[in-house]
PDB file of N, CA and C in Angstrom:
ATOM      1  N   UNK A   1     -28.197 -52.131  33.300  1.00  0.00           N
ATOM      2  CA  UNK A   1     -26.872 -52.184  32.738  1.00  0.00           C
ATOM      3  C   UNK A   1     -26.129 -53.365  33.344  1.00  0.00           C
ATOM      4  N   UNK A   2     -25.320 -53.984  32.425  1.00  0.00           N
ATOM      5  CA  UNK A   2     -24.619 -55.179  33.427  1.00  0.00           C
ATOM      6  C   UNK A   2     -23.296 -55.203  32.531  1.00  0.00           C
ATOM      7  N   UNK A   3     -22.578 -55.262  33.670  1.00  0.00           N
ATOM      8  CA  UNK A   3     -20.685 -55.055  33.768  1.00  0.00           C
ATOM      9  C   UNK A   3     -20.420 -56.821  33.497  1.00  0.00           C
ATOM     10  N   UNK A   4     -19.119 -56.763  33.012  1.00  0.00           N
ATOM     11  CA  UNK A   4     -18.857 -57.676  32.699  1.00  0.00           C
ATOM     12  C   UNK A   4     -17.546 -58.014  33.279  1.00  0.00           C
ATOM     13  N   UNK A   5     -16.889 -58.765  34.196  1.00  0.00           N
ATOM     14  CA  UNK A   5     -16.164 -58.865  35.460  1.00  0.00           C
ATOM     15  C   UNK A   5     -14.998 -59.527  34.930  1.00  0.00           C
ATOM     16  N   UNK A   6     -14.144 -59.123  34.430  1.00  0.00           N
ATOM     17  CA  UNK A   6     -13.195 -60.043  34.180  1.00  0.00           C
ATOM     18  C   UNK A   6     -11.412 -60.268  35.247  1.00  0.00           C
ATOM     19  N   UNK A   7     -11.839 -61.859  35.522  1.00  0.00           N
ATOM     20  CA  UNK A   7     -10.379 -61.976  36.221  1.00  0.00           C
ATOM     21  C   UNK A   7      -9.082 -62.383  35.959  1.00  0.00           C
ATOM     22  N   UNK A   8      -7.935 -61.791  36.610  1.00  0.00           N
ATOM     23  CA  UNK A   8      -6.646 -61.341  35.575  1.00  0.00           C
ATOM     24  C   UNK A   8      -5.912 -62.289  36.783  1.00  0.00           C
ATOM     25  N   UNK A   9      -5.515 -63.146  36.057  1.00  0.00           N
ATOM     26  CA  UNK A   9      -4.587 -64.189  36.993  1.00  0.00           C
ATOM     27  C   UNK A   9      -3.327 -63.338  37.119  1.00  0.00           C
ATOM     28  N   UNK A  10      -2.707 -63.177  38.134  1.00  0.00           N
ATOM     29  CA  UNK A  10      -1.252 -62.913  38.331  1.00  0.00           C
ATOM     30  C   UNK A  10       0.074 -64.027  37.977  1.00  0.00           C
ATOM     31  N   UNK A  11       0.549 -63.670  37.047  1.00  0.00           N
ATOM     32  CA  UNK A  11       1.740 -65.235  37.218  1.00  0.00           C
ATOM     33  C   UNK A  11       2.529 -65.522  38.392  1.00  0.00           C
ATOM     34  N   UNK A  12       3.195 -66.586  38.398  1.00  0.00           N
ATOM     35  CA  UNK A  12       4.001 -66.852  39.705  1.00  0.00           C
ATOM     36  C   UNK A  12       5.634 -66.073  39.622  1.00  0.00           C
ATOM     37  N   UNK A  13       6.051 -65.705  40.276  1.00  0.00           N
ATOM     38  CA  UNK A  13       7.526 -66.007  40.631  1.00  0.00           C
ATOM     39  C   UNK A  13       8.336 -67.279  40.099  1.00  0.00           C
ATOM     40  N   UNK A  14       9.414 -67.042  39.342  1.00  0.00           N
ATOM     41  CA  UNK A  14      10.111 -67.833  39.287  1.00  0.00           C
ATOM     42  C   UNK A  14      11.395 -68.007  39.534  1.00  0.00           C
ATOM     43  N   UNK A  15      12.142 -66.795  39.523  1.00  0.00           N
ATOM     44  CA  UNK A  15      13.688 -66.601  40.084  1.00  0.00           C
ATOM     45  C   UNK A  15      13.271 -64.915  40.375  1.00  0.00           C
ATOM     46  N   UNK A  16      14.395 -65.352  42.111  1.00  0.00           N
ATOM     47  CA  UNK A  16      14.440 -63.583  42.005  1.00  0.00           C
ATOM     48  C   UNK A  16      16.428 -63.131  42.095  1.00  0.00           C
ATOM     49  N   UNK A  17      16.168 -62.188  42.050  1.00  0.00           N
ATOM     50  CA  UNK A  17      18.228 -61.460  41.896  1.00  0.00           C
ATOM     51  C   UNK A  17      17.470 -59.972  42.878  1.00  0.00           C
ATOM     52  N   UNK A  18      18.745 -59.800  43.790  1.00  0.00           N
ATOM     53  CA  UNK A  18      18.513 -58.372  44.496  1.00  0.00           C
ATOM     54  C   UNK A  18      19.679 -57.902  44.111  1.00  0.00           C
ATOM     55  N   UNK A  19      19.901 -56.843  43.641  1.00  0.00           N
ATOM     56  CA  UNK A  19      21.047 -56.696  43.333  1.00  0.00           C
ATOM     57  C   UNK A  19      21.677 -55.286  44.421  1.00  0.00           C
ATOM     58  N   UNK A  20      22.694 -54.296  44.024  1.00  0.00           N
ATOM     59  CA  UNK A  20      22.717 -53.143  44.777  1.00  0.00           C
ATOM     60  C   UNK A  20      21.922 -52.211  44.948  1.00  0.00           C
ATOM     61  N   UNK A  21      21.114 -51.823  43.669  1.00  0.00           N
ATOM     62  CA  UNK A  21      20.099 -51.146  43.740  1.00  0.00           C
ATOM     63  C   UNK A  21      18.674 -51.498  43.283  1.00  0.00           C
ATOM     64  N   UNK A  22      18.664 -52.796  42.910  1.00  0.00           N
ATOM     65  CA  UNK A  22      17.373 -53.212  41.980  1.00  0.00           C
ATOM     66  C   UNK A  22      16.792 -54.334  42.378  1.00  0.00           C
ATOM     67  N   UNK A  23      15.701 -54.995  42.727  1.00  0.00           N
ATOM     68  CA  UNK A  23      14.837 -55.956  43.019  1.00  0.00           C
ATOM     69  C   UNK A  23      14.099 -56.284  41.311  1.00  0.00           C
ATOM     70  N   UNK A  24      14.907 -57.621  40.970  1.00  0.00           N
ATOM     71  CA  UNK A  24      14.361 -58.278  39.696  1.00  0.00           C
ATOM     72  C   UNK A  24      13.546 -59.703  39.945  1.00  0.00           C
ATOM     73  N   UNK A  25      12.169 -59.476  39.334  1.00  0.00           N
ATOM     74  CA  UNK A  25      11.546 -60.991  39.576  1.00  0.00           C
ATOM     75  C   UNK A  25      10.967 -61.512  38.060  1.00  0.00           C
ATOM     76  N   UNK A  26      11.966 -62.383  37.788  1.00  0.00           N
ATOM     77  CA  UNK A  26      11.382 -62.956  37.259  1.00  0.00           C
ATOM     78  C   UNK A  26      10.044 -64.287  37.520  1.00  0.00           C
ATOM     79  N   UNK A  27       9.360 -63.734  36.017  1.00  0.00           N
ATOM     80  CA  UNK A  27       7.544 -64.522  36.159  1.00  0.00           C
ATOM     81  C   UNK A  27       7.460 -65.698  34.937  1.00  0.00           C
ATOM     82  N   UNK A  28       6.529 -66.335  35.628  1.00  0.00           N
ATOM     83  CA  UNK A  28       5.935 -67.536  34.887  1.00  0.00           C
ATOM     84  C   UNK A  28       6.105 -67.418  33.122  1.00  0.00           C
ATOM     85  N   UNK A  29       5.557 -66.111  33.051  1.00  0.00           N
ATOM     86  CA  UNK A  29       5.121 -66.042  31.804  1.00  0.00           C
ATOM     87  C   UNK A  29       5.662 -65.246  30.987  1.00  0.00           C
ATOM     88  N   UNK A  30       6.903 -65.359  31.720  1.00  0.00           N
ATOM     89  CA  UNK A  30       8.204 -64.615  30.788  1.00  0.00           C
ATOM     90  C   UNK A  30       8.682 -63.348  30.944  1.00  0.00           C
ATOM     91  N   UNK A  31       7.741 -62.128  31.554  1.00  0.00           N
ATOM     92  CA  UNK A  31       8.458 -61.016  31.739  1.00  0.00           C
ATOM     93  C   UNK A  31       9.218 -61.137  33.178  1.00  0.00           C
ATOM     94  N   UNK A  32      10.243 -59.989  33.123  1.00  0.00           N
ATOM     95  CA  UNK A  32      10.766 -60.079  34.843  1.00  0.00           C
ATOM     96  C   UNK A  32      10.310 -58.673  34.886  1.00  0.00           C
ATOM     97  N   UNK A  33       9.879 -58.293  36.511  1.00  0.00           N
ATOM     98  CA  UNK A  33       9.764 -56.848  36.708  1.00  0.00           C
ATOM     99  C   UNK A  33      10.672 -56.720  37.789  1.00  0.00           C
ATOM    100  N   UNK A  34      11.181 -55.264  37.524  1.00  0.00           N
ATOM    101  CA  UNK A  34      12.348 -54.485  38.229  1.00  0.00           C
ATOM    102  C   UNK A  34      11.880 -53.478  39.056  1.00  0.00           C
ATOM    103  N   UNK A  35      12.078 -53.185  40.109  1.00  0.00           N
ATOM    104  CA  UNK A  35      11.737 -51.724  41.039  1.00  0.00           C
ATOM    105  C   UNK A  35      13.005 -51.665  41.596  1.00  0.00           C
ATOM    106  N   UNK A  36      13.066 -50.326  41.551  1.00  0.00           N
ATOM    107  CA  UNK A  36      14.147 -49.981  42.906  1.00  0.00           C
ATOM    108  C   UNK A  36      14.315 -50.745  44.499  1.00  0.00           C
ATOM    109  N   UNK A  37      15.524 -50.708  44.658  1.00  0.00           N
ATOM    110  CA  UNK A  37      15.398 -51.534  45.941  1.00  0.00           C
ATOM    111  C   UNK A  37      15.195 -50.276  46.992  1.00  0.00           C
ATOM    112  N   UNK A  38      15.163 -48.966  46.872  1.00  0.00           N
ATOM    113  CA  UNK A  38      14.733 -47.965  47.571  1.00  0.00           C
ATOM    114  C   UNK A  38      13.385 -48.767  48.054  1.00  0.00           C
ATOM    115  N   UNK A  39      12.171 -49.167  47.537  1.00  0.00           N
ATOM    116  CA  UNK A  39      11.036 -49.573  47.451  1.00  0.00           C
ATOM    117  C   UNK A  39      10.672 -50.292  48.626  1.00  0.00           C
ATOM    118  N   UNK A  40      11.858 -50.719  49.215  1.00  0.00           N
ATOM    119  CA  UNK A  40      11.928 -51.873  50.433  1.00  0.00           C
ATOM    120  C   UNK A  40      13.019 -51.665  50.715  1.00  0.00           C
ATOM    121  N   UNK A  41      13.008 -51.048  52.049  1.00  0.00           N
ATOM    122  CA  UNK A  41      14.054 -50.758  53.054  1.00  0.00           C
ATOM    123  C   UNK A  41      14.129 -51.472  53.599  1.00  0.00           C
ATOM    124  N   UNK A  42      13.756 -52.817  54.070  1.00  0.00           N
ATOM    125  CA  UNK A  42      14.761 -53.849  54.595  1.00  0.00           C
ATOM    126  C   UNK A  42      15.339 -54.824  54.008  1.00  0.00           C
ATOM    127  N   UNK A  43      15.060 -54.654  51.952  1.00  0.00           N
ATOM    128  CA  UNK A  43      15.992 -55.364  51.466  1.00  0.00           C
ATOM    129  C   UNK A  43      16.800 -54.490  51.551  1.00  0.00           C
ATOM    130  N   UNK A  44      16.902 -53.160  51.279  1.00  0.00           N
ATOM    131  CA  UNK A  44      18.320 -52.055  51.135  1.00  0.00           C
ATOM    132  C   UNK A  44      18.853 -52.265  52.240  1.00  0.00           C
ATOM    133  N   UNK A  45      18.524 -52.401  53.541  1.00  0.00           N
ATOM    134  CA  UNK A  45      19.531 -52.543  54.701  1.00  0.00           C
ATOM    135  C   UNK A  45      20.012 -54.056  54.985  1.00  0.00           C
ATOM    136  N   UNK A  46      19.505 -55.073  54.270  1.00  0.00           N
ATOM    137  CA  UNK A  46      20.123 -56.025  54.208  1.00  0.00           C
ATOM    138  C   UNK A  46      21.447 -56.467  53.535  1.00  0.00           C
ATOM    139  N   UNK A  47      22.112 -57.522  54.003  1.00  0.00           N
ATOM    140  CA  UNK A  47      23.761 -57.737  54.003  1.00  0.00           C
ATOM    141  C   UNK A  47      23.810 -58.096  52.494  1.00  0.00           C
ATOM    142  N   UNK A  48      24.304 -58.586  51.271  1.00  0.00           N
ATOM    143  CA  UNK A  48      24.314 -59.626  50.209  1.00  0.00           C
ATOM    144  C   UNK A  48      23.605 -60.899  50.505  1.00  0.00           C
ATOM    145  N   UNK A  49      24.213 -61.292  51.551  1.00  0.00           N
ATOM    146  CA  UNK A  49      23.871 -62.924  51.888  1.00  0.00           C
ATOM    147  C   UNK A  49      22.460 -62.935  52.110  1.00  0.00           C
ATOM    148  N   UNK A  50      22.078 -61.785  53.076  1.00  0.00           N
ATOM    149  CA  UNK A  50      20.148 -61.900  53.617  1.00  0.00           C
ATOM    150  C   UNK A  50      19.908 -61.560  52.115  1.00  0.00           C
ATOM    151  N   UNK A  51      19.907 -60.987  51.738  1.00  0.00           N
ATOM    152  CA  UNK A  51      19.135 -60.639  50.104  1.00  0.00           C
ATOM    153  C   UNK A  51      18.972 -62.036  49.014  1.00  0.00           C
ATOM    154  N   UNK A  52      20.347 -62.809  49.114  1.00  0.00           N
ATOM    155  CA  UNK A  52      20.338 -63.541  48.072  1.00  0.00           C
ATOM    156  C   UNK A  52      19.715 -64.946  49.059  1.00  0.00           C
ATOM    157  N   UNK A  53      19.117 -64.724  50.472  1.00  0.00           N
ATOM    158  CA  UNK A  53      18.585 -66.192  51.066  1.00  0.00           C
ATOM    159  C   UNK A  53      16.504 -65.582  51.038  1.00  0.00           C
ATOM    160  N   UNK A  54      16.057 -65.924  49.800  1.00  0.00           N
ATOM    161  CA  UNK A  54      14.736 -65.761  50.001  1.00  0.00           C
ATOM    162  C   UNK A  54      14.170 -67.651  49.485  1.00  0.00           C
ATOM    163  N   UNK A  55      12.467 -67.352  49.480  1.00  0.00           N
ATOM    164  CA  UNK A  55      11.876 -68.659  48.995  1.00  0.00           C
ATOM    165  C   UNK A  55      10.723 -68.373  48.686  1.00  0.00           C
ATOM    166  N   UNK A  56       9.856 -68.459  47.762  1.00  0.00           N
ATOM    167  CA  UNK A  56       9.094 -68.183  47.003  1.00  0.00           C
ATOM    168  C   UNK A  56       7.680 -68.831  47.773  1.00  0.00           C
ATOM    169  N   UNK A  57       6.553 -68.164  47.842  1.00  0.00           N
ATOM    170  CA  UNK A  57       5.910 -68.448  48.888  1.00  0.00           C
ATOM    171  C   UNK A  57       3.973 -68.925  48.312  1.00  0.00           C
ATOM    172  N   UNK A  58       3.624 -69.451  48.689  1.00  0.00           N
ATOM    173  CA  UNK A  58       1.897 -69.420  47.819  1.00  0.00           C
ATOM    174  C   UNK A  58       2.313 -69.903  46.640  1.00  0.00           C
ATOM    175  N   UNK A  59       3.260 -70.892  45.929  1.00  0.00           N
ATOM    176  CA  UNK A  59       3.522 -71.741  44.563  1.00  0.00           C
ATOM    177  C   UNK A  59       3.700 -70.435  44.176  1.00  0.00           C
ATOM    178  N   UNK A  60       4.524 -69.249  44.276  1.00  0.00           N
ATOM    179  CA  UNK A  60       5.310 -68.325  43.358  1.00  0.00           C
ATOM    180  C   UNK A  60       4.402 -67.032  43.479  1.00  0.00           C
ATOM    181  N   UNK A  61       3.285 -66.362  44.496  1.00  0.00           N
ATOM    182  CA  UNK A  61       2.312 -65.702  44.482  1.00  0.00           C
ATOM    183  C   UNK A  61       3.371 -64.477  45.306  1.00  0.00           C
ATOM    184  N   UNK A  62       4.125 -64.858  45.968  1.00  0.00           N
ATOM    185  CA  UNK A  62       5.212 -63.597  46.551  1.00  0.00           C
ATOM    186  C   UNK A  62       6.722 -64.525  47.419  1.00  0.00           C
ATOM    187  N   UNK A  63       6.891 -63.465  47.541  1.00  0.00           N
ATOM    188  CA  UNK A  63       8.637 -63.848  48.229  1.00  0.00           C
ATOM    189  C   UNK A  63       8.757 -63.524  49.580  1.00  0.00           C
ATOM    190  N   UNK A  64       9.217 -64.439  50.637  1.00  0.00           N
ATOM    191  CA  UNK A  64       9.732 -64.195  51.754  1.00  0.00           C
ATOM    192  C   UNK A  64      11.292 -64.185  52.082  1.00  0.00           C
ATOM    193  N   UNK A  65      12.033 -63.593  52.755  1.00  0.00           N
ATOM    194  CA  UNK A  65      13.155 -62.924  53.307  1.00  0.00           C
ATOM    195  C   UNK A  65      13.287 -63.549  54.383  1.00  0.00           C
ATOM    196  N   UNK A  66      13.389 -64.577  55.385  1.00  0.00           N
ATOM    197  CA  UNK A  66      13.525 -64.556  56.822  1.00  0.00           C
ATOM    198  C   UNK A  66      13.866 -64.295  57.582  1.00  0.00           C
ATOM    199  N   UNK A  67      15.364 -63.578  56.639  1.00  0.00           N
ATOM    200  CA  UNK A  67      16.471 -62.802  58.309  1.00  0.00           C
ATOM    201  C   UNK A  67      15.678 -61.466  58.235  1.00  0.00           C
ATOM    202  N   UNK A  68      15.432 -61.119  57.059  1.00  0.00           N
ATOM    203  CA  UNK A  68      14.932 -59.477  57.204  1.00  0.00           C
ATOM    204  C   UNK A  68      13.734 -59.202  57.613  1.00  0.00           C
ATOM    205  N   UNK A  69      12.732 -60.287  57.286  1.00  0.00           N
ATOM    206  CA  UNK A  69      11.317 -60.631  57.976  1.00  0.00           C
ATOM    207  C   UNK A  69      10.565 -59.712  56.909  1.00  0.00           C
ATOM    208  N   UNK A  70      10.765 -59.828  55.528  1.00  0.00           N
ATOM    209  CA  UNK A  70      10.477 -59.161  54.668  1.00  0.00           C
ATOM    210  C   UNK A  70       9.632 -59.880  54.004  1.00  0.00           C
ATOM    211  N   UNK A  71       8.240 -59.697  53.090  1.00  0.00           N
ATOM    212  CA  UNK A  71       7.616 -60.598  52.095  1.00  0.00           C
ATOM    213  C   UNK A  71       6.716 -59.232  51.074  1.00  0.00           C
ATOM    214  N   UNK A  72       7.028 -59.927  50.014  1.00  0.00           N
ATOM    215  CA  UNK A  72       6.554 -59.175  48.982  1.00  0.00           C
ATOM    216  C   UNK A  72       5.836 -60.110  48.213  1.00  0.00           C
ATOM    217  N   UNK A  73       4.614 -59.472  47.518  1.00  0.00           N
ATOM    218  CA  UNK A  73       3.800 -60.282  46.590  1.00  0.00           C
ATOM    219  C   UNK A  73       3.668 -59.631  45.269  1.00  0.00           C
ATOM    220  N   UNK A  74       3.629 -60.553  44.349  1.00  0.00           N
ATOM    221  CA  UNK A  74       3.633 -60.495  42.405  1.00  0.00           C
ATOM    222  C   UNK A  74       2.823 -59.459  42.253  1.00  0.00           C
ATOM    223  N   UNK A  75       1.620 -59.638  42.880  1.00  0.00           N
ATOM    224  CA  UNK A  75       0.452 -58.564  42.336  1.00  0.00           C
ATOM    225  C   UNK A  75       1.178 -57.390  42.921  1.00  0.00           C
ATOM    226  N   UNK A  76       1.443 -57.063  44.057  1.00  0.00           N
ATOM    227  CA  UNK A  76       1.942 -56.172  44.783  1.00  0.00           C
ATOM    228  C   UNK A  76       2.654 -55.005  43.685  1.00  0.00           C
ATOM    229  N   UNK A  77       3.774 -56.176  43.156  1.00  0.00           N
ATOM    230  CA  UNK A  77       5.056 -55.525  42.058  1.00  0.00           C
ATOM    231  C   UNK A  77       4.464 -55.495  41.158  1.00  0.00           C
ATOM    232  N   UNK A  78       3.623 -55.746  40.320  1.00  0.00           N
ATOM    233  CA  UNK A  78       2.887 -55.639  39.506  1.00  0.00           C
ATOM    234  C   UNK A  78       2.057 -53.915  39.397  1.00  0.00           C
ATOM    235  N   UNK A  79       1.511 -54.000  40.689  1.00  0.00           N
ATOM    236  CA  UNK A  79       0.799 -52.972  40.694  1.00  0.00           C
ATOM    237  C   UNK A  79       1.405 -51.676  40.894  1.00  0.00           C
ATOM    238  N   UNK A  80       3.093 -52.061  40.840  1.00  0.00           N
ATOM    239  CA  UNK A  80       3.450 -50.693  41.246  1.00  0.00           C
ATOM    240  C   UNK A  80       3.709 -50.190  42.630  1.00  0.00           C
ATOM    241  N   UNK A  81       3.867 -51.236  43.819  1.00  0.00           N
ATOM    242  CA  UNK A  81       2.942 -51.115  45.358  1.00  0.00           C
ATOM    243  C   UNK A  81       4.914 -50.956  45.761  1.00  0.00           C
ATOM    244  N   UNK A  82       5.448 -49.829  46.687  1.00  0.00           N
ATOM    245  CA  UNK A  82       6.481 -50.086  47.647  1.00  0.00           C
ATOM    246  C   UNK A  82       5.917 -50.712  48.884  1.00  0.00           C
ATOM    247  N   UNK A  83       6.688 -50.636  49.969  1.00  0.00           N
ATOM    248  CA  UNK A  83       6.508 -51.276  51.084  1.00  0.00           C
ATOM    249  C   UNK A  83       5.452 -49.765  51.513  1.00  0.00           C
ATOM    250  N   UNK A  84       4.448 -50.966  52.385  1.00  0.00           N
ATOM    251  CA  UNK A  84       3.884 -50.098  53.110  1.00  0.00           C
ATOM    252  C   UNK A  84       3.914 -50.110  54.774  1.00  0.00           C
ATOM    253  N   UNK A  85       5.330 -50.499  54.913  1.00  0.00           N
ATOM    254  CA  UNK A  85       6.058 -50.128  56.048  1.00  0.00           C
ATOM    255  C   UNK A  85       6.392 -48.925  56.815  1.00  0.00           C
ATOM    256  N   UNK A  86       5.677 -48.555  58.213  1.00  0.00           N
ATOM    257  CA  UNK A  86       5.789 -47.141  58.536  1.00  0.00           C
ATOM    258  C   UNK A  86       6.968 -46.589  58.979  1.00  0.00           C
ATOM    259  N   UNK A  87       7.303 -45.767  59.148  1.00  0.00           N
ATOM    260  CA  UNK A  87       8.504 -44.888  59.076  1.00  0.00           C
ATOM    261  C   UNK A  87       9.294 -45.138  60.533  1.00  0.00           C
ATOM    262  N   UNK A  88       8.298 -45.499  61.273  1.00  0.00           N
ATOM    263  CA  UNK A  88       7.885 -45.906  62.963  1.00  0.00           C
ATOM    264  C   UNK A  88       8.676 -47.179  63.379  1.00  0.00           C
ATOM    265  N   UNK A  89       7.668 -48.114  62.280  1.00  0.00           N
ATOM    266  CA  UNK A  89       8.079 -49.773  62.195  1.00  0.00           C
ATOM    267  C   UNK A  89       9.492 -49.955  61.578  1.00  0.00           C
ATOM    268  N   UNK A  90      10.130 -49.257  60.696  1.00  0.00           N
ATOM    269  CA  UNK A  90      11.190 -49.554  60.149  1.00  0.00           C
ATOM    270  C   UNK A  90      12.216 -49.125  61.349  1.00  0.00           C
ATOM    271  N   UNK A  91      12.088 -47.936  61.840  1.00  0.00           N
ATOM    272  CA  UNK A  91      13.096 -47.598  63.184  1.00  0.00           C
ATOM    273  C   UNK A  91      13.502 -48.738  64.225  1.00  0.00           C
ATOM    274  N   UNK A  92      11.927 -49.210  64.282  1.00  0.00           N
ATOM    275  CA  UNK A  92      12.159 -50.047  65.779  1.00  0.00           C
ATOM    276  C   UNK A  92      12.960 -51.229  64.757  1.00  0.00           C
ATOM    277  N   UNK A  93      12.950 -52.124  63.766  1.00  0.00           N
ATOM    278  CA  UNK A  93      13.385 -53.134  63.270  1.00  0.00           C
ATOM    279  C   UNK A  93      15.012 -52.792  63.149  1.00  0.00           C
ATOM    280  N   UNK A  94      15.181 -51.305  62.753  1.00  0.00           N
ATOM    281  CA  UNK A  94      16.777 -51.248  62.629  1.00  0.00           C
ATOM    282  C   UNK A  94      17.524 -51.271  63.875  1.00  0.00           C
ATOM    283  N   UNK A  95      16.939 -50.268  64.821  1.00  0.00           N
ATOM    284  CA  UNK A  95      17.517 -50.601  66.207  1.00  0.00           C
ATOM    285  C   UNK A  95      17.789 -52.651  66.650  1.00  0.00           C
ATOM    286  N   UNK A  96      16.649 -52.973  66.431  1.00  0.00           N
ATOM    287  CA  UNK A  96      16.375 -54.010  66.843  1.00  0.00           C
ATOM    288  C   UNK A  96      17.584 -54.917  65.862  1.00  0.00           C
ATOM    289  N   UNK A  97      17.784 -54.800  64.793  1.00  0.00           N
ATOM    290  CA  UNK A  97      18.342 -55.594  64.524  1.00  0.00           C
ATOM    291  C   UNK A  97      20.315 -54.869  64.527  1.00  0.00           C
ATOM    292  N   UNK A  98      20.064 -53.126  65.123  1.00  0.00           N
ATOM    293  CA  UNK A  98      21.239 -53.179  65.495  1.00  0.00           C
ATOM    294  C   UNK A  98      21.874 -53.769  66.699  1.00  0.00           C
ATOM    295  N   UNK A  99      21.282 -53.655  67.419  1.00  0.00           N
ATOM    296  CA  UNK A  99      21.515 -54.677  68.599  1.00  0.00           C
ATOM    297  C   UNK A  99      22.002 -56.011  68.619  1.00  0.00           C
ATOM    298  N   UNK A 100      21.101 -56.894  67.669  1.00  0.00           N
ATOM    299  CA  UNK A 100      21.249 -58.366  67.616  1.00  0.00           C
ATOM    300  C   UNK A 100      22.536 -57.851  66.649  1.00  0.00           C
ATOM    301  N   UNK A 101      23.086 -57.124  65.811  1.00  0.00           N
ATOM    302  CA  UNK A 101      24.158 -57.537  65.143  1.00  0.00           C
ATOM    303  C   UNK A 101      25.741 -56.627  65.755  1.00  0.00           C
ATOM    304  N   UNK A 102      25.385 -55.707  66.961  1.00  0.00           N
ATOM    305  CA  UNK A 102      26.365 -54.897  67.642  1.00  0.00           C
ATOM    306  C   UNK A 102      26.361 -55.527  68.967  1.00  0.00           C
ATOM    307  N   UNK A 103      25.454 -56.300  69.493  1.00  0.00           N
ATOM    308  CA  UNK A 103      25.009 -57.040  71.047  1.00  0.00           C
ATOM    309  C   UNK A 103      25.253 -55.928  72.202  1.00  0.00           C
ATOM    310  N   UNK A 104      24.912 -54.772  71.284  1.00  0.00           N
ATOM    311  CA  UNK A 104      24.684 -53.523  72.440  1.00  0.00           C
ATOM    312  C   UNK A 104      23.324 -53.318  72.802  1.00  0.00           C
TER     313      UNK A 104
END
């Protein structure tokens, strides 16, 4: 028997919008996809300004965040994928970044 393998290019990124509750990316090839910003808790705990400072990373293959230290990839959103950030890792980052923003 022989399978026949076919590969499914992902499009790039081309603009993204975070809004209050929604992460929109628009793609190469015309659709934009939307997820909840529940999906990624350190865009939801991010300010307006960290949300709206990202840069498109791999010629449009995913998005990086730098204050939030956040990166998401096309296929990722594509596939349906939230953060697979542990419950653990997100604690220590909020402390951590309550500190740097309370200097307690």
């Amino acid at each position: 028997m022989t399978t026949l393998a076919i590969e499914i290019e992902t499009p790039e990124a081309t603009n993204v919008l975070v809004g209050d509750d929604t992460l929109s990316v628009d793609l190469a090839d015309g659709r934009t996809v939307s997820v909840p910003l529940a999906w990624f808790p350190r865009l939801l705990h991010g300010t307006p300004a960290e949300r709206s400072t990202w840069r498109l990373s791999g010629r449009g293959e995913g998005i990086h965040w730098s204050a939030l230290d956040e990166d998401i990839s096309v296929k990722g959103l594509l596939a349906g994928h939230a953060s697979q950030e542990s419950q653990a890792s997100l604690d220590r980052w909020l402390k951590k970044r309550s500190v740097a923003v309370n200097g307690a």
